[in-house]
C-alpha atoms as a PDB file:
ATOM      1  CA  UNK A   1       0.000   0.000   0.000  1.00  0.00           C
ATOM      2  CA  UNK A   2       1.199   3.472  -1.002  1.00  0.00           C
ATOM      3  CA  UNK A   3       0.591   5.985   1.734  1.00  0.00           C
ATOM      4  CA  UNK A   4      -0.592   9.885   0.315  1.00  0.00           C
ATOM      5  CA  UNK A   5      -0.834  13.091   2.684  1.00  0.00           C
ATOM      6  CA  UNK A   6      -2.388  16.457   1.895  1.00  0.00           C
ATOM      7  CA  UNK A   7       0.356  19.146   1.662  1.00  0.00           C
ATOM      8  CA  UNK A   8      -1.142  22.520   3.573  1.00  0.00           C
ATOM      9  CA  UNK A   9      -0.721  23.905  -0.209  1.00  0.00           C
ATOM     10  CA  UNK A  10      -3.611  21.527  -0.661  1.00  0.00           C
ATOM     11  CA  UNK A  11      -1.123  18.800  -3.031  1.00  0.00           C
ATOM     12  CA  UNK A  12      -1.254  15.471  -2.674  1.00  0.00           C
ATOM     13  CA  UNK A  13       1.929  14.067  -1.872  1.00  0.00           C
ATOM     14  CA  UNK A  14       3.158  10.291  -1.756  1.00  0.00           C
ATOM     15  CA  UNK A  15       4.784   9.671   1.979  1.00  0.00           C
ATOM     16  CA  UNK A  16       7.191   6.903   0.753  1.00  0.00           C
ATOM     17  CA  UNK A  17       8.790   6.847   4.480  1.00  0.00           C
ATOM     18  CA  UNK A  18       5.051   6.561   5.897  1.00  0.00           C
ATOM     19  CA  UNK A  19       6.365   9.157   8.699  1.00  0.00           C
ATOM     20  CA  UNK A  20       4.638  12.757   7.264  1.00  0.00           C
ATOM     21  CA  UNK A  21       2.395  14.142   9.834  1.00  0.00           C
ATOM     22  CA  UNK A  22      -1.135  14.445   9.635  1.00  0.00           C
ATOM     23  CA  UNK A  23      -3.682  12.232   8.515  1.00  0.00           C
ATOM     24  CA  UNK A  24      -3.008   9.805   5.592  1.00  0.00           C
ATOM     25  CA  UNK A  25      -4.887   7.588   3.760  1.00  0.00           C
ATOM     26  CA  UNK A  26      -3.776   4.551   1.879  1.00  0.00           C
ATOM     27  CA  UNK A  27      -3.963   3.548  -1.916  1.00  0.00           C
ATOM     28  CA  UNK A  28      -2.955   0.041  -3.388  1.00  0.00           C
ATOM     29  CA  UNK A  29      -0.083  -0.576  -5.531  1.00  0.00           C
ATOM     30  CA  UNK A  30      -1.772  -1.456  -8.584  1.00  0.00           C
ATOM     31  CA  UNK A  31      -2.180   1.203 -11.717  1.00  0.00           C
ATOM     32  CA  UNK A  32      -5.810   0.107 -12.178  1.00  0.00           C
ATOM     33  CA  UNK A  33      -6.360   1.505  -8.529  1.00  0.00           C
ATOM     34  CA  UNK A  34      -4.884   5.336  -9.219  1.00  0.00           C
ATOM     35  CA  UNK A  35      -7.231   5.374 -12.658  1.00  0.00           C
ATOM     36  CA  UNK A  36      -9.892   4.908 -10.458  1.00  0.00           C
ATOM     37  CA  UNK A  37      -8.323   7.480  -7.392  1.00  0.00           C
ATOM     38  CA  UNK A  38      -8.204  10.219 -10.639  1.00  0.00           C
ATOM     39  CA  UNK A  39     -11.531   9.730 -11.812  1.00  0.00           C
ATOM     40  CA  UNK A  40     -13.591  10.312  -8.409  1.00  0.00           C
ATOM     41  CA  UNK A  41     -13.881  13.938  -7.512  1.00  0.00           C
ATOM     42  CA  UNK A  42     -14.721  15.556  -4.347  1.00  0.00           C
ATOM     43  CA  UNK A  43     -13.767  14.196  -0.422  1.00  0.00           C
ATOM     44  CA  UNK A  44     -10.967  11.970  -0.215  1.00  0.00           C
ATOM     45  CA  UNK A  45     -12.510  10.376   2.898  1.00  0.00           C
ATOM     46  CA  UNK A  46      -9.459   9.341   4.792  1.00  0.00           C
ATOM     47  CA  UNK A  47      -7.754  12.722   4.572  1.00  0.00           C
ATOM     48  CA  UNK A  48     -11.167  14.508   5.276  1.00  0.00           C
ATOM     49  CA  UNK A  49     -10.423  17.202   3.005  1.00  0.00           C
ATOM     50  CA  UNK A  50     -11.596  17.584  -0.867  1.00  0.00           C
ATOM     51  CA  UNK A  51      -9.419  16.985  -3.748  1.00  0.00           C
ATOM     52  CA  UNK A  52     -10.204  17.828  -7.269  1.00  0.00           C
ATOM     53  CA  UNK A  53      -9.649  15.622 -10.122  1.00  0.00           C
ATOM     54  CA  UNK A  54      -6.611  17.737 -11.167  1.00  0.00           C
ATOM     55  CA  UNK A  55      -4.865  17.256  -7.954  1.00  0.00           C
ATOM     56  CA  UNK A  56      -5.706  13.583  -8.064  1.00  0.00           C
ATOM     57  CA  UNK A  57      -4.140  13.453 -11.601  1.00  0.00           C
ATOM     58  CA  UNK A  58      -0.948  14.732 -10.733  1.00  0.00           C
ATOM     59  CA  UNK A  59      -0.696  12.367  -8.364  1.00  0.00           C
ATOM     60  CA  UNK A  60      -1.473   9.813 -10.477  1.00  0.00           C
ATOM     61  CA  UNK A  61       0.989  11.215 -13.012  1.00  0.00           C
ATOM     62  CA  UNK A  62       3.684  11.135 -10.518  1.00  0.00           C
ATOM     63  CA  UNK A  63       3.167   7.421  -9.488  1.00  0.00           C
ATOM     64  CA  UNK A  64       3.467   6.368 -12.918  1.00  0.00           C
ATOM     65  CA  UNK A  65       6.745   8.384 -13.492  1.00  0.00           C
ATOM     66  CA  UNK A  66       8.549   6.751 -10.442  1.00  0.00           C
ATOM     67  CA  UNK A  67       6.584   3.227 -11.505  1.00  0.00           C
ATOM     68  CA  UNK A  68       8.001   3.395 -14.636  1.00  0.00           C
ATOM     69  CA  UNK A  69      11.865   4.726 -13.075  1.00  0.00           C
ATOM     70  CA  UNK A  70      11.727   8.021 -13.771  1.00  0.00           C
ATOM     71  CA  UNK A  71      11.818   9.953 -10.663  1.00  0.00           C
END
């Protein structure tokens, strides 16, 4: 499981260490699972706090870059 926390900038951000503060929520390894994270809209219910399909995206986009060796 990947663990993502809301930046107070209101990013997404992947906590690879799984020691950011705050609340996190969880999201599986598979690529299938992030299509689905980017198309929802709206609350991200573990982080209580919306998240618009653009900031869900560049997460998304940003998982597949360091899935694929990039960053």
């Amino acid at each position: 499981m990947l663990r993502i926390v809301r930046t107070p900038d209101g990013r997404l951000a992947l906590d690879a260490a799984r020691r950011a503060g705050g609340r996190g929520g969880y999201l599986h390894r598979q690529s299938a699972c992030w299509v689905e994270f980017a198309r929802r809209k709206g609350l991200v219910r573990s982080l209580r706090a919306p998240a618009d399909r653009a900031v869900r995206s560049a997460l998304v986009t940003e998982l597949e870059c360091r899935a694929e060796g990039k960053a």
